[in-house]
PDB file of N, CA and C in Angstrom:
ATOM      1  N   UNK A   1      54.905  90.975 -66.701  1.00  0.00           N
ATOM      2  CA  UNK A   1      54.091  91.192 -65.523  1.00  0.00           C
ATOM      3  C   UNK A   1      54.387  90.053 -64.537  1.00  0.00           C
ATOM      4  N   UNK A   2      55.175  90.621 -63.444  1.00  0.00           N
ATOM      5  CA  UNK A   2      54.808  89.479 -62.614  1.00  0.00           C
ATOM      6  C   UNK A   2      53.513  88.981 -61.522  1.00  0.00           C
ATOM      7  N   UNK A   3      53.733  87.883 -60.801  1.00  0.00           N
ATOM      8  CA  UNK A   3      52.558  87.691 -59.824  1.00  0.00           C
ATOM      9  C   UNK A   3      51.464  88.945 -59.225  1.00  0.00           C
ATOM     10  N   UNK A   4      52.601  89.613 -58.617  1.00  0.00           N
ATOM     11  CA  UNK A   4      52.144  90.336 -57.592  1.00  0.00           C
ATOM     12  C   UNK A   4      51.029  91.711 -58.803  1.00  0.00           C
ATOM     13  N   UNK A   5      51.883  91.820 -59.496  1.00  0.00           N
ATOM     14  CA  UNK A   5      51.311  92.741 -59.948  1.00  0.00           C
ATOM     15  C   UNK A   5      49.731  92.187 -61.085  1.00  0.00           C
ATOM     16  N   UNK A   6      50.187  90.502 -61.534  1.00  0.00           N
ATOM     17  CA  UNK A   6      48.628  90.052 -62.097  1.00  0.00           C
ATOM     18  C   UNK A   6      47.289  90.512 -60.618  1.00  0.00           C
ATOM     19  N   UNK A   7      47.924  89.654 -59.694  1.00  0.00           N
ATOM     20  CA  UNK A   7      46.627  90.086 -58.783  1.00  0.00           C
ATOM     21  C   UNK A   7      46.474  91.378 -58.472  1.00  0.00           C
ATOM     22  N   UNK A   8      47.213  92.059 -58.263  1.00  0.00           N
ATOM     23  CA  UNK A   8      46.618  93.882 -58.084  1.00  0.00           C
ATOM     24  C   UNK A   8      45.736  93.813 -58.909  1.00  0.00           C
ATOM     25  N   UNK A   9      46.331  93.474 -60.207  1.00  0.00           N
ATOM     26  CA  UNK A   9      45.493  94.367 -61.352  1.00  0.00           C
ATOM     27  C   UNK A   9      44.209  93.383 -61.453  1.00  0.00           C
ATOM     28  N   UNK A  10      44.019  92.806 -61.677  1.00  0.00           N
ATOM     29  CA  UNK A  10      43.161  91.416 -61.257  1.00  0.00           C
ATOM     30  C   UNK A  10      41.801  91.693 -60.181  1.00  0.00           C
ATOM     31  N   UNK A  11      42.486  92.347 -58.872  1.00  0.00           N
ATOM     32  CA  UNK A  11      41.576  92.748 -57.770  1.00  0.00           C
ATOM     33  C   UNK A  11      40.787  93.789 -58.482  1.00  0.00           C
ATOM     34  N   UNK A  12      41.330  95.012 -58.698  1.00  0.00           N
ATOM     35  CA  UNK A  12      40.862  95.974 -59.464  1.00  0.00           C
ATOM     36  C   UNK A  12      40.007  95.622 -60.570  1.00  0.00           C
ATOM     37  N   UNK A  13      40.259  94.788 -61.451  1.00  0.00           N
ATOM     38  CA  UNK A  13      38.995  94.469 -62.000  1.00  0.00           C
ATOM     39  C   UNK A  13      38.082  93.878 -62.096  1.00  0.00           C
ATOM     40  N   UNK A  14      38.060  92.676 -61.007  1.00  0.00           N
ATOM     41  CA  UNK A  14      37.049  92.268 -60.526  1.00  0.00           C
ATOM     42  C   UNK A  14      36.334  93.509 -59.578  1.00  0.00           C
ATOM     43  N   UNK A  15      36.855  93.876 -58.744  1.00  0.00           N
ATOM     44  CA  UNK A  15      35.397  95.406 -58.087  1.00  0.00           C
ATOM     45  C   UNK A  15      35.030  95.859 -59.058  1.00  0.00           C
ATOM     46  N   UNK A  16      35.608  96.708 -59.922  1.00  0.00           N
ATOM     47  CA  UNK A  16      35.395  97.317 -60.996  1.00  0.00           C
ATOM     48  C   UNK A  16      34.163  96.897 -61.682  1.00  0.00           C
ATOM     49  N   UNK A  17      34.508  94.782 -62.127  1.00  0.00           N
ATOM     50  CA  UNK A  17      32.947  94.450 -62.721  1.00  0.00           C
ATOM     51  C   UNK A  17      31.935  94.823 -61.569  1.00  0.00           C
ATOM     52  N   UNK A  18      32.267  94.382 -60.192  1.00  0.00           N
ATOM     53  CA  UNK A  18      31.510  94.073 -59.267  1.00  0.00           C
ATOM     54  C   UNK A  18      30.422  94.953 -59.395  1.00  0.00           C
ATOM     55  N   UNK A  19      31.167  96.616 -59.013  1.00  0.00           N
ATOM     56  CA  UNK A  19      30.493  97.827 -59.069  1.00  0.00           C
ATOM     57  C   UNK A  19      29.255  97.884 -59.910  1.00  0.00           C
ATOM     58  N   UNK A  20      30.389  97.316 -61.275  1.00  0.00           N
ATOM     59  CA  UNK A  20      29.220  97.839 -62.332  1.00  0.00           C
ATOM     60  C   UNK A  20      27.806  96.931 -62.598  1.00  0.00           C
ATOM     61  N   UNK A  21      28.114  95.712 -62.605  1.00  0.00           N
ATOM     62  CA  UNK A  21      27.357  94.610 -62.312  1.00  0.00           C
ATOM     63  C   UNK A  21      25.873  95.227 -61.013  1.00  0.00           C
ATOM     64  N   UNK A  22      26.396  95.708 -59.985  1.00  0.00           N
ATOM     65  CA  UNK A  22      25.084  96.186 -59.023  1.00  0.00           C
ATOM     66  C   UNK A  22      25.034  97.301 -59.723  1.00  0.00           C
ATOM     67  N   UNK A  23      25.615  98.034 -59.657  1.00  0.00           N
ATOM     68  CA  UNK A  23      24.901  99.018 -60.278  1.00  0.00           C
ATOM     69  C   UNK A  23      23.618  99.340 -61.676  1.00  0.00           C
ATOM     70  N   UNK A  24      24.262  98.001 -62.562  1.00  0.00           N
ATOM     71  CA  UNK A  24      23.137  97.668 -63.490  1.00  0.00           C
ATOM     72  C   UNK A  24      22.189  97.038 -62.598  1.00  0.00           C
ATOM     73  N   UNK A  25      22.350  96.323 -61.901  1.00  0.00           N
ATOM     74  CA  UNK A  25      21.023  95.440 -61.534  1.00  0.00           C
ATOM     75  C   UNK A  25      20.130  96.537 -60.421  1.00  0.00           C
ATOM     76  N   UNK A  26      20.800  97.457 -59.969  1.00  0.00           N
ATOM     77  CA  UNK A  26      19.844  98.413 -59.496  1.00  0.00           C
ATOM     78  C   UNK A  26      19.047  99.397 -60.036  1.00  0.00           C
ATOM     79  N   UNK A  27      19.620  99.505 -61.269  1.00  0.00           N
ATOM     80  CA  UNK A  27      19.313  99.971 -62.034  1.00  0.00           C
ATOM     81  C   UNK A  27      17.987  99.678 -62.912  1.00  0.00           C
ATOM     82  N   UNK A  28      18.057  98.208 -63.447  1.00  0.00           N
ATOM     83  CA  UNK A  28      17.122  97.501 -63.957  1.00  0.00           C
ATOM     84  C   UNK A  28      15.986  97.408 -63.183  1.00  0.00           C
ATOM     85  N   UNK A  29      16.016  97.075 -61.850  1.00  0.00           N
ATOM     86  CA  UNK A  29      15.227  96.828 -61.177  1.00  0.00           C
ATOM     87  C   UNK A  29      14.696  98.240 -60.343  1.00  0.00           C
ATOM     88  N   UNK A  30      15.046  99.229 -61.040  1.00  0.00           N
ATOM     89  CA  UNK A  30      14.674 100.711 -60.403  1.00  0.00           C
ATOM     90  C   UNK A  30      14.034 100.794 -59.016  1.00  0.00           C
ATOM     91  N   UNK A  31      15.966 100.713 -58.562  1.00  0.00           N
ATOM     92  CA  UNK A  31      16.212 100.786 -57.145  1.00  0.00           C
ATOM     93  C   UNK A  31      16.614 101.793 -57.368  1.00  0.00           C
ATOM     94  N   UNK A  32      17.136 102.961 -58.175  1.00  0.00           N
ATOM     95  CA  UNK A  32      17.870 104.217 -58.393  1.00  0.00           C
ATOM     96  C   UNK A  32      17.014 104.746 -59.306  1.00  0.00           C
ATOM     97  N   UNK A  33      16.136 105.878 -58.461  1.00  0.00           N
ATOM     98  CA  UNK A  33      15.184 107.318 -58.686  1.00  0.00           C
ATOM     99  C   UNK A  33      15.676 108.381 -58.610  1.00  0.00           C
ATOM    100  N   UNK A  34      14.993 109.019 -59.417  1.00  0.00           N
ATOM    101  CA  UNK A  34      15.300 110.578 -59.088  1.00  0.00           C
ATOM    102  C   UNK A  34      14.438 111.177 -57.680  1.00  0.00           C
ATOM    103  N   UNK A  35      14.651 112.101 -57.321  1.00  0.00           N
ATOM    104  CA  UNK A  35      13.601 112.297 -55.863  1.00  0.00           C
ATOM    105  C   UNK A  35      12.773 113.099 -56.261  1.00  0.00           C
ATOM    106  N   UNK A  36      12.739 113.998 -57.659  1.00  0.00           N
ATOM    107  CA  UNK A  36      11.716 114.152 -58.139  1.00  0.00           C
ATOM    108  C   UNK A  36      10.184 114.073 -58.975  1.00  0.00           C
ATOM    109  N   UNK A  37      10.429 112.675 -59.787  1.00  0.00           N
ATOM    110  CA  UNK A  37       9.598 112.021 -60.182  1.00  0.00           C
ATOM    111  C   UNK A  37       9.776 110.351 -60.048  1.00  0.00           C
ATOM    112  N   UNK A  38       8.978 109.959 -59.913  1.00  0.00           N
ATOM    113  CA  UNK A  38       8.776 108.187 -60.156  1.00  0.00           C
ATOM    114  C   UNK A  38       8.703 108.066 -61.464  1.00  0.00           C
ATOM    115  N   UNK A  39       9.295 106.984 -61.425  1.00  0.00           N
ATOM    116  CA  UNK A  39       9.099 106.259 -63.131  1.00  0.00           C
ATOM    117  C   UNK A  39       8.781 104.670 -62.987  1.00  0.00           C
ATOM    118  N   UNK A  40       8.108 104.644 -61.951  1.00  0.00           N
ATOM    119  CA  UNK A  40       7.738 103.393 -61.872  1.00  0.00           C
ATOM    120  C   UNK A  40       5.815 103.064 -62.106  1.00  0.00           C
ATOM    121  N   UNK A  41       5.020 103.791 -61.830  1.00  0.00           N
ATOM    122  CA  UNK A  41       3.832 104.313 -61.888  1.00  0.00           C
ATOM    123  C   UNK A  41       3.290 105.623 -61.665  1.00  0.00           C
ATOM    124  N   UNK A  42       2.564 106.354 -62.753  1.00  0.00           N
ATOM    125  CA  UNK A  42       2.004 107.747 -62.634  1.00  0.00           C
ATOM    126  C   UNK A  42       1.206 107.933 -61.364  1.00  0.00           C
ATOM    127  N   UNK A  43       0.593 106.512 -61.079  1.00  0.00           N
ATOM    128  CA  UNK A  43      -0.391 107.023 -60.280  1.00  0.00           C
ATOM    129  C   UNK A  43       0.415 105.903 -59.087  1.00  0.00           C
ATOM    130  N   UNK A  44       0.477 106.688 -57.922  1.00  0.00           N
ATOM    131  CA  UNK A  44       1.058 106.118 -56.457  1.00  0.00           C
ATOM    132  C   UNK A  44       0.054 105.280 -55.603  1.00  0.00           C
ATOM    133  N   UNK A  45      -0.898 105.385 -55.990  1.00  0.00           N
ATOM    134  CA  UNK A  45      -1.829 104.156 -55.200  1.00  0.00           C
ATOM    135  C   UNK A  45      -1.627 102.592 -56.160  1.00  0.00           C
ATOM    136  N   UNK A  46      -1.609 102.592 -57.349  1.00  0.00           N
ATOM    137  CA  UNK A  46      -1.425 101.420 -58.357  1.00  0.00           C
ATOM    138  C   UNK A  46       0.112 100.766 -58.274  1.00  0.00           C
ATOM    139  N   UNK A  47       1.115 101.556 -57.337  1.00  0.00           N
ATOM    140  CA  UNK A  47       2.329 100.806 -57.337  1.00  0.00           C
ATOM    141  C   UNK A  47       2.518  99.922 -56.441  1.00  0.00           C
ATOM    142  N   UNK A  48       3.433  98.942 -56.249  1.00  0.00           N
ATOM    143  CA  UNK A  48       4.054  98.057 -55.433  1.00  0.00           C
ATOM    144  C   UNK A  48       4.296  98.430 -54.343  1.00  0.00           C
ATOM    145  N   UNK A  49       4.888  99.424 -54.376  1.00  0.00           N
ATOM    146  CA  UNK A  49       5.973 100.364 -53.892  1.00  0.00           C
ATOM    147  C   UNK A  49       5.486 101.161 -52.489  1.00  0.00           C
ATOM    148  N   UNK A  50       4.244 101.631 -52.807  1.00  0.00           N
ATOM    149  CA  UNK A  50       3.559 102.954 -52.228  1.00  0.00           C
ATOM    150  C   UNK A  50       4.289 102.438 -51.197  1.00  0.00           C
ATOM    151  N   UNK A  51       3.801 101.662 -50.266  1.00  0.00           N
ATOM    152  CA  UNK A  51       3.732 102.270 -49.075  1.00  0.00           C
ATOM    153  C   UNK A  51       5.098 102.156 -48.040  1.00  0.00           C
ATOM    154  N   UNK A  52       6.378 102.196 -48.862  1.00  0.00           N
ATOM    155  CA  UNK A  52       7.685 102.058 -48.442  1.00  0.00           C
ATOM    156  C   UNK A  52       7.927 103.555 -49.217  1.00  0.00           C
ATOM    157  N   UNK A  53       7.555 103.389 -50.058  1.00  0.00           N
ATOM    158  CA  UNK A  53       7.612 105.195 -50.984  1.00  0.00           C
ATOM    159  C   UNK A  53       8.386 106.398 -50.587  1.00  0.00           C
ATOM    160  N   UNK A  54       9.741 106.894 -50.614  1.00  0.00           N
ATOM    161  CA  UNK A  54       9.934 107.838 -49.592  1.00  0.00           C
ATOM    162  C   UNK A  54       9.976 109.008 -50.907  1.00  0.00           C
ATOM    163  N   UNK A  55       9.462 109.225 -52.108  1.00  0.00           N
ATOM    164  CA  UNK A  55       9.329 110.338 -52.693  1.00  0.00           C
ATOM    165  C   UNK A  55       8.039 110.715 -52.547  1.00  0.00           C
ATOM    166  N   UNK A  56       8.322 112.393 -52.762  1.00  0.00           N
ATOM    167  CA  UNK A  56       7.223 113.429 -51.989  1.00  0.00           C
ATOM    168  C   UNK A  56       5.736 113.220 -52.657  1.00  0.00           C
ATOM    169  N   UNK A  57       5.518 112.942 -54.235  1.00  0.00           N
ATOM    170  CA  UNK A  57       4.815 112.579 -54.539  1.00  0.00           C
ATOM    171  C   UNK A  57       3.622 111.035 -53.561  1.00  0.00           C
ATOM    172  N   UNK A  58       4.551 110.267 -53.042  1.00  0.00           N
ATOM    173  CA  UNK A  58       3.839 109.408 -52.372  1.00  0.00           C
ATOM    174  C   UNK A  58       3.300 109.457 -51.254  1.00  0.00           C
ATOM    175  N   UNK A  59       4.235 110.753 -50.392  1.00  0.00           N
ATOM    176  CA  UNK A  59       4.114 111.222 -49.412  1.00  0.00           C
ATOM    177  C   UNK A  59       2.470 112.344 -49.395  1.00  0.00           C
ATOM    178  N   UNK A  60       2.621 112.939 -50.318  1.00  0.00           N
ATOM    179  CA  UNK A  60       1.832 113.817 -50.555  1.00  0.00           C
ATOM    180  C   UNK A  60       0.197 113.321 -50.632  1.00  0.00           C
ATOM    181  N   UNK A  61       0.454 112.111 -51.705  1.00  0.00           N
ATOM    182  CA  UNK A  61      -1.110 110.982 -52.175  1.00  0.00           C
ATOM    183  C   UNK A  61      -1.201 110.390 -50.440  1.00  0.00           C
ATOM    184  N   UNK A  62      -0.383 110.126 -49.614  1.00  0.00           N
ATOM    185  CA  UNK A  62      -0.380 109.489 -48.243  1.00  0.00           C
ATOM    186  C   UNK A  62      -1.746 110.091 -47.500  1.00  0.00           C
ATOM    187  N   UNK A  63      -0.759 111.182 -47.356  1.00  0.00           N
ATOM    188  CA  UNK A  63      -1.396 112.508 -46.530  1.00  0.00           C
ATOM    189  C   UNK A  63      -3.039 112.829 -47.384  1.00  0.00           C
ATOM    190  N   UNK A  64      -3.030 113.301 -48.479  1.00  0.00           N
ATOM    191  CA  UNK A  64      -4.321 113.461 -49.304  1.00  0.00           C
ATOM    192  C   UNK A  64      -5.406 112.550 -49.389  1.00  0.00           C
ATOM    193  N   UNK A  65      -4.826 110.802 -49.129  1.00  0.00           N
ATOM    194  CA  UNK A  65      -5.889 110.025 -48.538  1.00  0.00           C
ATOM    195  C   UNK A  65      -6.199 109.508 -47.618  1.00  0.00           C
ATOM    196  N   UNK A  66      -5.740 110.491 -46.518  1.00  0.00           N
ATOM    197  CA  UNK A  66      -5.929 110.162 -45.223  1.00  0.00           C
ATOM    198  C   UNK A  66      -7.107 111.133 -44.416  1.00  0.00           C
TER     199      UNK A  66
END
């Protein structure tokens, strides 16, 4: 292997961790929902979250206690 070709391959796997690396940490930190249920709290008034909330469930408790 020469130079040129250590760093190609090199670049490639550093993004590669990069990717995966955010992607776990978005993960962990459930930044990545489904748009159909929360899994962060059953009930949408008791979360952190509510009021940035863009699933319909939060939308819905919004509107219902208004």
């Amino acid at each position: 292997m020469n130079r040129k070709d250590f760093f190609k391959h090199g670049g490639r796997w550093i993004l590669l961790s990069g990717f995966g690396v955010l992607s776990a940490f978005l993960a962990y930190n459930q930044k990545i929902v489904t748009p159909e249920n929360c899994s962060v709290a059953p009930q949408c008034k008791s979360c952190g979250k509510y009021a940035q909330c863009e699933l319909p469930q939060a939308d819905k408790e919004r509107k219902d206690g208004k």
